[in-house]
PDB file of N, CA and C in Angstrom:
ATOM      1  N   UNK A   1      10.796  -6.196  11.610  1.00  0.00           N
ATOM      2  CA  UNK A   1       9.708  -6.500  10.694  1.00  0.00           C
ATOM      3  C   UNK A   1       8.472  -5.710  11.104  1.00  0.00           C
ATOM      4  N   UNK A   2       7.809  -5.347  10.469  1.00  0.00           N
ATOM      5  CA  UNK A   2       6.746  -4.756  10.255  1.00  0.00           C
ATOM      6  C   UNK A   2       5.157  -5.235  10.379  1.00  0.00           C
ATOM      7  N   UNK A   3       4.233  -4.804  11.351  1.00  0.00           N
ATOM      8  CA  UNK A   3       3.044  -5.765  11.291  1.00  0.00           C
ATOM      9  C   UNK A   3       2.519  -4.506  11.028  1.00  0.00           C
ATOM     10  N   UNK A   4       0.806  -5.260  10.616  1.00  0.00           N
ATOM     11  CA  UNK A   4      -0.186  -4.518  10.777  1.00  0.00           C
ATOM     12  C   UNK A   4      -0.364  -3.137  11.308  1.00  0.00           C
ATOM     13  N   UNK A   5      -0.194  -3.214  12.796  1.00  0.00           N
ATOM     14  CA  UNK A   5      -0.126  -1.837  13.471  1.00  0.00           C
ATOM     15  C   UNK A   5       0.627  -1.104  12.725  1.00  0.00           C
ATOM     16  N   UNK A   6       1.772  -1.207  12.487  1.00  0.00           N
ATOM     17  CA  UNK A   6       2.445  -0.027  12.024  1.00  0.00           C
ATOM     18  C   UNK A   6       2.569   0.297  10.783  1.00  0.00           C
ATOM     19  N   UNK A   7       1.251  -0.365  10.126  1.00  0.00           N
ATOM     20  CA  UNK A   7       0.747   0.190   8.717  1.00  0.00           C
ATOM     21  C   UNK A   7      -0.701   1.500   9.021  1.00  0.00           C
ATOM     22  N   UNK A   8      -1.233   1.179  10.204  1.00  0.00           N
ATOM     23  CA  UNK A   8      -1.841   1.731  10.961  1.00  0.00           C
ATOM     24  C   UNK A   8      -1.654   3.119  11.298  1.00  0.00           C
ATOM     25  N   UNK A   9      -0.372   3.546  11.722  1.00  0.00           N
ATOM     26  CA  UNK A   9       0.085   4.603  12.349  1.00  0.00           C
ATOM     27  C   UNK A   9       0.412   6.011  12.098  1.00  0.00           C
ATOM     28  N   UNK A  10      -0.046   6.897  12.323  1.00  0.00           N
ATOM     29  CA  UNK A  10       0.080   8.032  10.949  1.00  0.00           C
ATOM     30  C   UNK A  10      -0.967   9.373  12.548  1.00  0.00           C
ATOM     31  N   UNK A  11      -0.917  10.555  11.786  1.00  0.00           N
ATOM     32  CA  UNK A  11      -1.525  11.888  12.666  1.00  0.00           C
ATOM     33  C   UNK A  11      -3.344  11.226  12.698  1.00  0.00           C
ATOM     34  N   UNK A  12      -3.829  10.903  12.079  1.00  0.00           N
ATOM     35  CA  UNK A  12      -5.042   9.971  12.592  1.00  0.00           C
ATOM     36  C   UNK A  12      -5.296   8.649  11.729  1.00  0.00           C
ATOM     37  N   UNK A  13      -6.082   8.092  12.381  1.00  0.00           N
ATOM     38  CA  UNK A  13      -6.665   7.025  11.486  1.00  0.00           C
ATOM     39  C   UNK A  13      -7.734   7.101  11.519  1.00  0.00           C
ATOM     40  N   UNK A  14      -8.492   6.253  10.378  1.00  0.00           N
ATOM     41  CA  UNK A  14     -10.004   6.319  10.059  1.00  0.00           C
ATOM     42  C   UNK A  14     -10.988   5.172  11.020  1.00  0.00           C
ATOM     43  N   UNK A  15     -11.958   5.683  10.809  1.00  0.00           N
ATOM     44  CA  UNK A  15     -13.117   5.318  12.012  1.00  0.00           C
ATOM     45  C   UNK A  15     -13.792   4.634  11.522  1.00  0.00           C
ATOM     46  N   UNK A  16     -13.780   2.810  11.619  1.00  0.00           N
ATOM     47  CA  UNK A  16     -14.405   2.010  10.369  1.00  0.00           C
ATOM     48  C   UNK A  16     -15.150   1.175  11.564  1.00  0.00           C
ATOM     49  N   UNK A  17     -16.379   0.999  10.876  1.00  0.00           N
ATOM     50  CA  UNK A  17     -17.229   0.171  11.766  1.00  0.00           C
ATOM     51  C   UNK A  17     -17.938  -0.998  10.508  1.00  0.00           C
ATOM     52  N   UNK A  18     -17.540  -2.241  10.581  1.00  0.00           N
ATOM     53  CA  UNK A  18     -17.583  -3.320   9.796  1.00  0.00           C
ATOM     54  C   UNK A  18     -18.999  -4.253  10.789  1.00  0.00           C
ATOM     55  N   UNK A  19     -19.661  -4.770   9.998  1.00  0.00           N
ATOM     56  CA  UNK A  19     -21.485  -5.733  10.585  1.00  0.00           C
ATOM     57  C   UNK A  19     -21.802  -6.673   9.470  1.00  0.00           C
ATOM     58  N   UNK A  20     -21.893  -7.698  10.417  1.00  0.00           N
ATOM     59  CA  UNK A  20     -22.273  -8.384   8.879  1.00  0.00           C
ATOM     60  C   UNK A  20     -23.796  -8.831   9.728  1.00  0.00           C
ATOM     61  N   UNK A  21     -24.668  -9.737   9.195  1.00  0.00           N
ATOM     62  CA  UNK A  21     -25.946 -10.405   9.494  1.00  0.00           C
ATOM     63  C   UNK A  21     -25.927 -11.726   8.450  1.00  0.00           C
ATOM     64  N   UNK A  22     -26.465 -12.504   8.687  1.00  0.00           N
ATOM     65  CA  UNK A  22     -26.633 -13.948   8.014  1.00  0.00           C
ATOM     66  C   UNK A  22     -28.235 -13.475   7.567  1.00  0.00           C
ATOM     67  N   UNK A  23     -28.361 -13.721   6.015  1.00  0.00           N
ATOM     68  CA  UNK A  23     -29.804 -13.692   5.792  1.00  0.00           C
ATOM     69  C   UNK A  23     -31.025 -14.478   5.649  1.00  0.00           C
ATOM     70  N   UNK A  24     -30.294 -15.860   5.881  1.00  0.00           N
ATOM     71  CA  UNK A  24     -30.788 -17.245   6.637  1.00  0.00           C
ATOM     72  C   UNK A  24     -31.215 -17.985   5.135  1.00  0.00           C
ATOM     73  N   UNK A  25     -30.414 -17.124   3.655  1.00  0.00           N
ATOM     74  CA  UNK A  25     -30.560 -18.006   2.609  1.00  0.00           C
ATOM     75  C   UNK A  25     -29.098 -19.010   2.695  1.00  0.00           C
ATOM     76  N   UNK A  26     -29.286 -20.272   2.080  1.00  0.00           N
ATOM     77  CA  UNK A  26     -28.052 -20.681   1.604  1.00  0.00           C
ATOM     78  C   UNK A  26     -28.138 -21.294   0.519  1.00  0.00           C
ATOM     79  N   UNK A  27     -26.804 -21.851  -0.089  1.00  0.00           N
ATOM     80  CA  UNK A  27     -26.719 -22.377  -1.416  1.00  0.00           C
ATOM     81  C   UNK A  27     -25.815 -23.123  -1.697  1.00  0.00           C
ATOM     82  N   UNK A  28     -25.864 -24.079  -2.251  1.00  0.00           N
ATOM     83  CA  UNK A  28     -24.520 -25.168  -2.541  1.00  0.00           C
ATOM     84  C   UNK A  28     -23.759 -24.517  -3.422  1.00  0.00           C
ATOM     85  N   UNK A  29     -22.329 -24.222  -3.469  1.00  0.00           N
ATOM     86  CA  UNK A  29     -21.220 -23.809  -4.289  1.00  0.00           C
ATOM     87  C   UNK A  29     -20.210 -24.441  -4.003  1.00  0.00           C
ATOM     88  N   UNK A  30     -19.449 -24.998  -5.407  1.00  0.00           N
ATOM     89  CA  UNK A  30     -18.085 -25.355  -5.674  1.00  0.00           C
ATOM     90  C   UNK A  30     -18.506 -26.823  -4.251  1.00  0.00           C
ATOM     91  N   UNK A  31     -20.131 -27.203  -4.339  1.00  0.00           N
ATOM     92  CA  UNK A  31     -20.132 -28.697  -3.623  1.00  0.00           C
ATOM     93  C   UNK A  31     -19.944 -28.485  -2.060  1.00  0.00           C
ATOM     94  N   UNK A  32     -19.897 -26.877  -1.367  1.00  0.00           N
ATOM     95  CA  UNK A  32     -19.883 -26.553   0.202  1.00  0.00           C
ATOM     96  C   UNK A  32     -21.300 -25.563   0.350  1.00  0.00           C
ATOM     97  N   UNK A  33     -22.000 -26.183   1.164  1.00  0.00           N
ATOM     98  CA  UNK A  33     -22.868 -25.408   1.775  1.00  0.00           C
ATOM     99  C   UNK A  33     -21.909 -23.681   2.096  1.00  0.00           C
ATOM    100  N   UNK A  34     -22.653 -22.740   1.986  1.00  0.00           N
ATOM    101  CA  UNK A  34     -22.213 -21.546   2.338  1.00  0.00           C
ATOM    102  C   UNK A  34     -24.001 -20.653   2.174  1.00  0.00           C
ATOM    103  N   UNK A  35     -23.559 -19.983   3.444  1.00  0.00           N
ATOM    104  CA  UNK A  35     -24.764 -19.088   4.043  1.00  0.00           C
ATOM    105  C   UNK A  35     -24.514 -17.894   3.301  1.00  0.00           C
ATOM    106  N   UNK A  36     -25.519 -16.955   3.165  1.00  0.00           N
ATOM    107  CA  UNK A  36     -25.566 -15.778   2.358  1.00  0.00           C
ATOM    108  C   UNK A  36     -25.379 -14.633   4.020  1.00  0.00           C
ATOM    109  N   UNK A  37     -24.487 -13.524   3.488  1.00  0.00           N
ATOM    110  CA  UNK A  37     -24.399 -12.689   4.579  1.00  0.00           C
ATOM    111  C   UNK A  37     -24.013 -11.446   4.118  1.00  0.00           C
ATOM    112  N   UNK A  38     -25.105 -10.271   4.708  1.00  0.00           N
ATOM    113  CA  UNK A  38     -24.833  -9.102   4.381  1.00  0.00           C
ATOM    114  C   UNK A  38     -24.021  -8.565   5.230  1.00  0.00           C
ATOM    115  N   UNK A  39     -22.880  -7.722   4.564  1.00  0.00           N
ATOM    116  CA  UNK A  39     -21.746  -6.980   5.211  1.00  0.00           C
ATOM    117  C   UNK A  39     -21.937  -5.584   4.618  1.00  0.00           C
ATOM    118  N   UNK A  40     -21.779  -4.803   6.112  1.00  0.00           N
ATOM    119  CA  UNK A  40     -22.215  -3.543   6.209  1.00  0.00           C
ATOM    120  C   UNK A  40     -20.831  -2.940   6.601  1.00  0.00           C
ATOM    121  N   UNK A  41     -19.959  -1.542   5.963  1.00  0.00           N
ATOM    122  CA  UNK A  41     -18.687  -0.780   6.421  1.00  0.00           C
ATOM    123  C   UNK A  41     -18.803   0.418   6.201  1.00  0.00           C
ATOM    124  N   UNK A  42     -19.032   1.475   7.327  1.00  0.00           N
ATOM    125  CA  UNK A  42     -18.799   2.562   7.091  1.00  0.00           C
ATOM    126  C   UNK A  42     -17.350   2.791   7.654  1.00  0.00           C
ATOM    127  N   UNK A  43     -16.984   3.923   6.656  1.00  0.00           N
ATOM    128  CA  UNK A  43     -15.680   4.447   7.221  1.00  0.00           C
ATOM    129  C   UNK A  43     -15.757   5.985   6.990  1.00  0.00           C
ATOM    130  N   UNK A  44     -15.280   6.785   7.926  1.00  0.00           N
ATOM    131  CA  UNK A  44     -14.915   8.033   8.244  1.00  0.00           C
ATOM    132  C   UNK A  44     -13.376   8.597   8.280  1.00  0.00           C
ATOM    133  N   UNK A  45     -13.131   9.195   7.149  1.00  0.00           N
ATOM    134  CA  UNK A  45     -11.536   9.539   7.773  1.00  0.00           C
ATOM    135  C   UNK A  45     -11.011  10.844   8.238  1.00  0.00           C
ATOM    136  N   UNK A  46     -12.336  12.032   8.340  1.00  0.00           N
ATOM    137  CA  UNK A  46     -12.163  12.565   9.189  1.00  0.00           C
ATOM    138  C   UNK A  46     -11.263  13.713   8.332  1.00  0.00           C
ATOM    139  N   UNK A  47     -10.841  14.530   9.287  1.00  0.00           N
ATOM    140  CA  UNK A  47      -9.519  15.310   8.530  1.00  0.00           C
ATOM    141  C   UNK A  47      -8.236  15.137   9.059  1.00  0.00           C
ATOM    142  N   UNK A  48      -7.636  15.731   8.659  1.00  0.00           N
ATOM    143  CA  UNK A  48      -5.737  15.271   8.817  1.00  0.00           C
ATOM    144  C   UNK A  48      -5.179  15.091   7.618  1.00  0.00           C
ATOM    145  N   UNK A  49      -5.087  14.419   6.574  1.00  0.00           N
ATOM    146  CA  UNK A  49      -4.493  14.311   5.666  1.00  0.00           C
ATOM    147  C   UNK A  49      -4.902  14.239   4.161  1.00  0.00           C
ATOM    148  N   UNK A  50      -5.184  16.283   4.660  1.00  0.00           N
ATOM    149  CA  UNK A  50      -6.466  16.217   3.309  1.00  0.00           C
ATOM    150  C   UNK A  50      -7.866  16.249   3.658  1.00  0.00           C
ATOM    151  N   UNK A  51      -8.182  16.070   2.229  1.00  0.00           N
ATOM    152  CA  UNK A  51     -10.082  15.921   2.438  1.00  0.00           C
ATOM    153  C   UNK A  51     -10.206  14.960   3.130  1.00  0.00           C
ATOM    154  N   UNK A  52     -12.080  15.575   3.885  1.00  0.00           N
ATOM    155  CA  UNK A  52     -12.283  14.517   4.852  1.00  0.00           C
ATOM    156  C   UNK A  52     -12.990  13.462   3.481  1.00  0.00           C
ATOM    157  N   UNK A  53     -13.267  12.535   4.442  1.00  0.00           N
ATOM    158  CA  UNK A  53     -14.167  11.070   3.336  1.00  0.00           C
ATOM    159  C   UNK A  53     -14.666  10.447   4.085  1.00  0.00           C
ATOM    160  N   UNK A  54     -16.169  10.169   4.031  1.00  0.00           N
ATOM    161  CA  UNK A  54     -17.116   8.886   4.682  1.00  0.00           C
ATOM    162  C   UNK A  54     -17.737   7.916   3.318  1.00  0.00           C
ATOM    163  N   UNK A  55     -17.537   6.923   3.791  1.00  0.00           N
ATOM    164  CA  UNK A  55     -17.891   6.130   2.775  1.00  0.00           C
ATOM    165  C   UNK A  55     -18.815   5.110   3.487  1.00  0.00           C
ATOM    166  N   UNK A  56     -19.885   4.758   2.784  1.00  0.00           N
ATOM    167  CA  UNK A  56     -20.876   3.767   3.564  1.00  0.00           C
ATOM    168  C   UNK A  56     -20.980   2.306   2.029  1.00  0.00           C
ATOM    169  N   UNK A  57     -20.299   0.871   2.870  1.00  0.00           N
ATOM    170  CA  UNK A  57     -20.778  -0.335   1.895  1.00  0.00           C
ATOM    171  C   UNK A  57     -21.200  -0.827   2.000  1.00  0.00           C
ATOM    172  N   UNK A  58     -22.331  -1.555   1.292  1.00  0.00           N
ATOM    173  CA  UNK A  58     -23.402  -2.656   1.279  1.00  0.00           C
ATOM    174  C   UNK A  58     -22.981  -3.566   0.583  1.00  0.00           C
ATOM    175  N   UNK A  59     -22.667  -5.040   0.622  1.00  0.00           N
ATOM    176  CA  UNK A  59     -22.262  -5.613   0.198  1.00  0.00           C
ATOM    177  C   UNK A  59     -23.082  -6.959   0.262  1.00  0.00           C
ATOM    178  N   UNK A  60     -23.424  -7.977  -0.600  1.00  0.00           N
ATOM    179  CA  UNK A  60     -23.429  -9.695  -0.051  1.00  0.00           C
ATOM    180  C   UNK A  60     -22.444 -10.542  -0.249  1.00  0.00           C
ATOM    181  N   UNK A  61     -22.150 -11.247   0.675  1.00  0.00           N
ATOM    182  CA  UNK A  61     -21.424 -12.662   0.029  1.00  0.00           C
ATOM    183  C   UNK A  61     -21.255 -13.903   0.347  1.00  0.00           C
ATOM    184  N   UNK A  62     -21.242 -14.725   0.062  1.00  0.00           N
ATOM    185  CA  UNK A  62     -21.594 -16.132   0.372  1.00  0.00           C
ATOM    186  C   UNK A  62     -20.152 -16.835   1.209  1.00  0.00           C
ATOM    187  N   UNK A  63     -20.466 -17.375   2.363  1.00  0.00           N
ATOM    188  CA  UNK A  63     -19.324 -18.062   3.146  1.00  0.00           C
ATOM    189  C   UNK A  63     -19.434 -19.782   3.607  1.00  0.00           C
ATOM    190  N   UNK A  64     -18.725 -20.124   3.664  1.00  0.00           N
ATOM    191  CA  UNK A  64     -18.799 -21.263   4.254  1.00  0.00           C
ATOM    192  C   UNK A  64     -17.520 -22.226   5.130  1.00  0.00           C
ATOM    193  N   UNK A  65     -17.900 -22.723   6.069  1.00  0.00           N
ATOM    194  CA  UNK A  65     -16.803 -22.787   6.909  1.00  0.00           C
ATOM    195  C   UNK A  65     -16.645 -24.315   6.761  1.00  0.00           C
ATOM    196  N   UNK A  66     -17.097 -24.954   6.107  1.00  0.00           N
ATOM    197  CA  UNK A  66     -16.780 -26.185   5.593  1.00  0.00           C
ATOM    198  C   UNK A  66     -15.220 -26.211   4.554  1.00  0.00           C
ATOM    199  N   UNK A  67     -14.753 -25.202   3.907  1.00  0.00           N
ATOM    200  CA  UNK A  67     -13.765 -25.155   3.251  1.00  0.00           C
ATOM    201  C   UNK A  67     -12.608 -25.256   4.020  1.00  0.00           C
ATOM    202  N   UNK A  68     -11.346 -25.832   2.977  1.00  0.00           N
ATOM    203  CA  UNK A  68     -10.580 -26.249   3.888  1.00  0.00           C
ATOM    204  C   UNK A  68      -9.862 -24.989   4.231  1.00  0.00           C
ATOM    205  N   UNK A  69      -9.309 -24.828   5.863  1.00  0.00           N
ATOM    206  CA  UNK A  69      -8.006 -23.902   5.772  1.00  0.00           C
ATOM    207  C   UNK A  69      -9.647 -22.097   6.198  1.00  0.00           C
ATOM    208  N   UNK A  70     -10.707 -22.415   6.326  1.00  0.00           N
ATOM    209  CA  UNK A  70     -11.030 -21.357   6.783  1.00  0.00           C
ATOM    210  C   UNK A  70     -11.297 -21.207   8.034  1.00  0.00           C
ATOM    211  N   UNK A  71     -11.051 -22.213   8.798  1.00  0.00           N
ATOM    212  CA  UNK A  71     -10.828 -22.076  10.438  1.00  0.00           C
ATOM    213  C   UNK A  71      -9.716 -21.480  10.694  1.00  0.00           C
ATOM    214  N   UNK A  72      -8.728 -21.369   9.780  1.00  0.00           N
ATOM    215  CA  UNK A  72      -7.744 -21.043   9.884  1.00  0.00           C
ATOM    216  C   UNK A  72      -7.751 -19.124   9.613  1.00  0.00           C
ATOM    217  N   UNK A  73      -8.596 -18.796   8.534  1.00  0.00           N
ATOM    218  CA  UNK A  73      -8.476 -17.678   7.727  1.00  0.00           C
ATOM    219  C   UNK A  73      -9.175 -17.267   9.251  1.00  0.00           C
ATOM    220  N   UNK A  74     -10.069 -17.143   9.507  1.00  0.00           N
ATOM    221  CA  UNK A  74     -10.745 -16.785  10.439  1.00  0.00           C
ATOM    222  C   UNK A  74     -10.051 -16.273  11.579  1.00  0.00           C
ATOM    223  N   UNK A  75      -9.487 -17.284  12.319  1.00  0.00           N
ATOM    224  CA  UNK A  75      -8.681 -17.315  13.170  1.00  0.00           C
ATOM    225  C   UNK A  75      -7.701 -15.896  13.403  1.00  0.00           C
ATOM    226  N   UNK A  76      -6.944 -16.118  11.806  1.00  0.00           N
ATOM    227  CA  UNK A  76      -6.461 -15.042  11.378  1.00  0.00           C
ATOM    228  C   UNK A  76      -6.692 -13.806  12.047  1.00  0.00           C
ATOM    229  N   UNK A  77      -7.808 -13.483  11.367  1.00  0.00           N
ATOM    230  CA  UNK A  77      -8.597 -12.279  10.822  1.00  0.00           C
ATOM    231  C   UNK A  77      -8.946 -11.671  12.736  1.00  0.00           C
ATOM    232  N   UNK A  78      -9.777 -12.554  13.398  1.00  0.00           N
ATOM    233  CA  UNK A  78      -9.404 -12.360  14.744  1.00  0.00           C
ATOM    234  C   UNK A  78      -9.116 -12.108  15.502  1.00  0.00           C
ATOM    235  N   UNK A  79      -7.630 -12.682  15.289  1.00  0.00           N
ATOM    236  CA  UNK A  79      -6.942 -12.619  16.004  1.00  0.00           C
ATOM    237  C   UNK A  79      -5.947 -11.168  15.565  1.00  0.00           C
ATOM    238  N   UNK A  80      -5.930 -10.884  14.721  1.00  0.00           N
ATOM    239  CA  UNK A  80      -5.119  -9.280  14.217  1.00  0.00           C
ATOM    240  C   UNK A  80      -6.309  -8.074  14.144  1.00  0.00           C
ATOM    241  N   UNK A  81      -7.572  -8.403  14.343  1.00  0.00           N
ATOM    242  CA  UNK A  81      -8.256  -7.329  13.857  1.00  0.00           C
ATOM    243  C   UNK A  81      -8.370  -6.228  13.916  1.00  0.00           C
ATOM    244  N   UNK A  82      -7.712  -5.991  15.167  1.00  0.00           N
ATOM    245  CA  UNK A  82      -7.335  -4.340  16.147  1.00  0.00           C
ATOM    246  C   UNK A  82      -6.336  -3.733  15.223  1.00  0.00           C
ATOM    247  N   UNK A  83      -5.161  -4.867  14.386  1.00  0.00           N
ATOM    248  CA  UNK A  83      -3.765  -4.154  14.247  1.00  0.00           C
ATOM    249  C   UNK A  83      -3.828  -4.024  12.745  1.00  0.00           C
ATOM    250  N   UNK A  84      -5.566  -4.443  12.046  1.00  0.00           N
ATOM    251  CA  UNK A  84      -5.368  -4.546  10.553  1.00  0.00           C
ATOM    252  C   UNK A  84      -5.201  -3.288  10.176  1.00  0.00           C
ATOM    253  N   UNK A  85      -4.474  -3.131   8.618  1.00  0.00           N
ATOM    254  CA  UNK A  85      -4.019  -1.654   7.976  1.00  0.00           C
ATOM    255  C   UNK A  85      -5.125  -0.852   7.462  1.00  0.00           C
ATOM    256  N   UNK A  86      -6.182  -0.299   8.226  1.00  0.00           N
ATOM    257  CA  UNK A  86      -7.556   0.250   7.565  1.00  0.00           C
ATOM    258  C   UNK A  86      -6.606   1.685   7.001  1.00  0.00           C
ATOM    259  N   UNK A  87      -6.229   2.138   7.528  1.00  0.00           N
ATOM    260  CA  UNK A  87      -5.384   3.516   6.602  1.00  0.00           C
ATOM    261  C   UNK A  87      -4.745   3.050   5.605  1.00  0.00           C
ATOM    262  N   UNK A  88      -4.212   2.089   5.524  1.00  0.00           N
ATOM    263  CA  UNK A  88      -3.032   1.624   3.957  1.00  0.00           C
ATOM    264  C   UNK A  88      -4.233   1.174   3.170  1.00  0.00           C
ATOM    265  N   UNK A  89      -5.238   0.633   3.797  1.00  0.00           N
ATOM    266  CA  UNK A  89      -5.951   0.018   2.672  1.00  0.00           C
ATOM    267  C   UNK A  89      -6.811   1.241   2.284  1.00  0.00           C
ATOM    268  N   UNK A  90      -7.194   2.347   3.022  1.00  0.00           N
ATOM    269  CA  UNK A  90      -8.280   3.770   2.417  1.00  0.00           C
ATOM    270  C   UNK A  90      -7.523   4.406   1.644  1.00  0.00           C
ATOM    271  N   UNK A  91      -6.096   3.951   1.057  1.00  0.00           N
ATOM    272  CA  UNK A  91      -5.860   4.856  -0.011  1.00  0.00           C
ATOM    273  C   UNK A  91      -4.804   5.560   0.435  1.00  0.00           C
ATOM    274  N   UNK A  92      -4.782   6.164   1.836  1.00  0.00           N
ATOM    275  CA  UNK A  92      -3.809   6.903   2.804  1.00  0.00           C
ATOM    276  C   UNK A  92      -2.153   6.753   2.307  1.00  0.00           C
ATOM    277  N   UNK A  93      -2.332   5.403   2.986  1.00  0.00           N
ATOM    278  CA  UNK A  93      -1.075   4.606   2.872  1.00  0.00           C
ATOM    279  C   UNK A  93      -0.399   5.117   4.306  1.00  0.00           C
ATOM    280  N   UNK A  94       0.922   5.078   4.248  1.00  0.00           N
ATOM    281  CA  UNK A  94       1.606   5.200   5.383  1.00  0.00           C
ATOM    282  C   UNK A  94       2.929   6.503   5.021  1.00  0.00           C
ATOM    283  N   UNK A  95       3.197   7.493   5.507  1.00  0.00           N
ATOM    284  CA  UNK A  95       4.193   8.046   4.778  1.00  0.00           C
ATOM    285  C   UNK A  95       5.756   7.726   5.336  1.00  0.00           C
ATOM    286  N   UNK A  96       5.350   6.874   6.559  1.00  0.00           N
ATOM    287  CA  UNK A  96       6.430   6.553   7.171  1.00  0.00           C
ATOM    288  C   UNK A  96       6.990   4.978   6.689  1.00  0.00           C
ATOM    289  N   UNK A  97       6.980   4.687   5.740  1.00  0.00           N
ATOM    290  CA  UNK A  97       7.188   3.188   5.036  1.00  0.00           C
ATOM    291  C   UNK A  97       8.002   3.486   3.765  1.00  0.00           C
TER     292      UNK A  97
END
């Protein structure tokens, strides 16, 4: 079976640096407190397969850890974060799959 990493794996991978900040607004939704937080991602992919590409995102979005099952998502996310597929998800893909 197949994880993460080896969606990963290819002559390079891209150079993603993910930030978020809390902007110290919040707001009641769907009845859960959730904090407002800006998430910041640049990614670089450099050359190897093709044109190079840097992409810079600004994003907001509202979280809250009162929901059920997001101690869990979290956890997740965490705990794989080294082995997540940032090349399958830039479009790349994997040619070895």
């Amino acid at each position: 079976m197949r994880g993460f990493g080896d969606l990963n794996a290819g002559p390079t991978g891209p150079n993603v640096t993910v930030d978020s900040k809390e902007t110290g607004q919040s707001k009641t939704i769907n009845g859960f407190d959730a904090k407002e937080l800006m998430v910041t991602m640049q990614l670089d992919a450099g050359q190897g397969r093709g044109m190079a590409m840097k992409m810079d995102v600004e994003t907001d979005m509202r979280a809250s850890s009162a929901v059920p099952g997001a101690g869990e998502v979290r956890a997740f996310y965490l705990r794989n974060a080294s082995k997540f597929p940032w090349t399958a998800m830039g479009g790349g893909g994997n040619p070895a799959l």
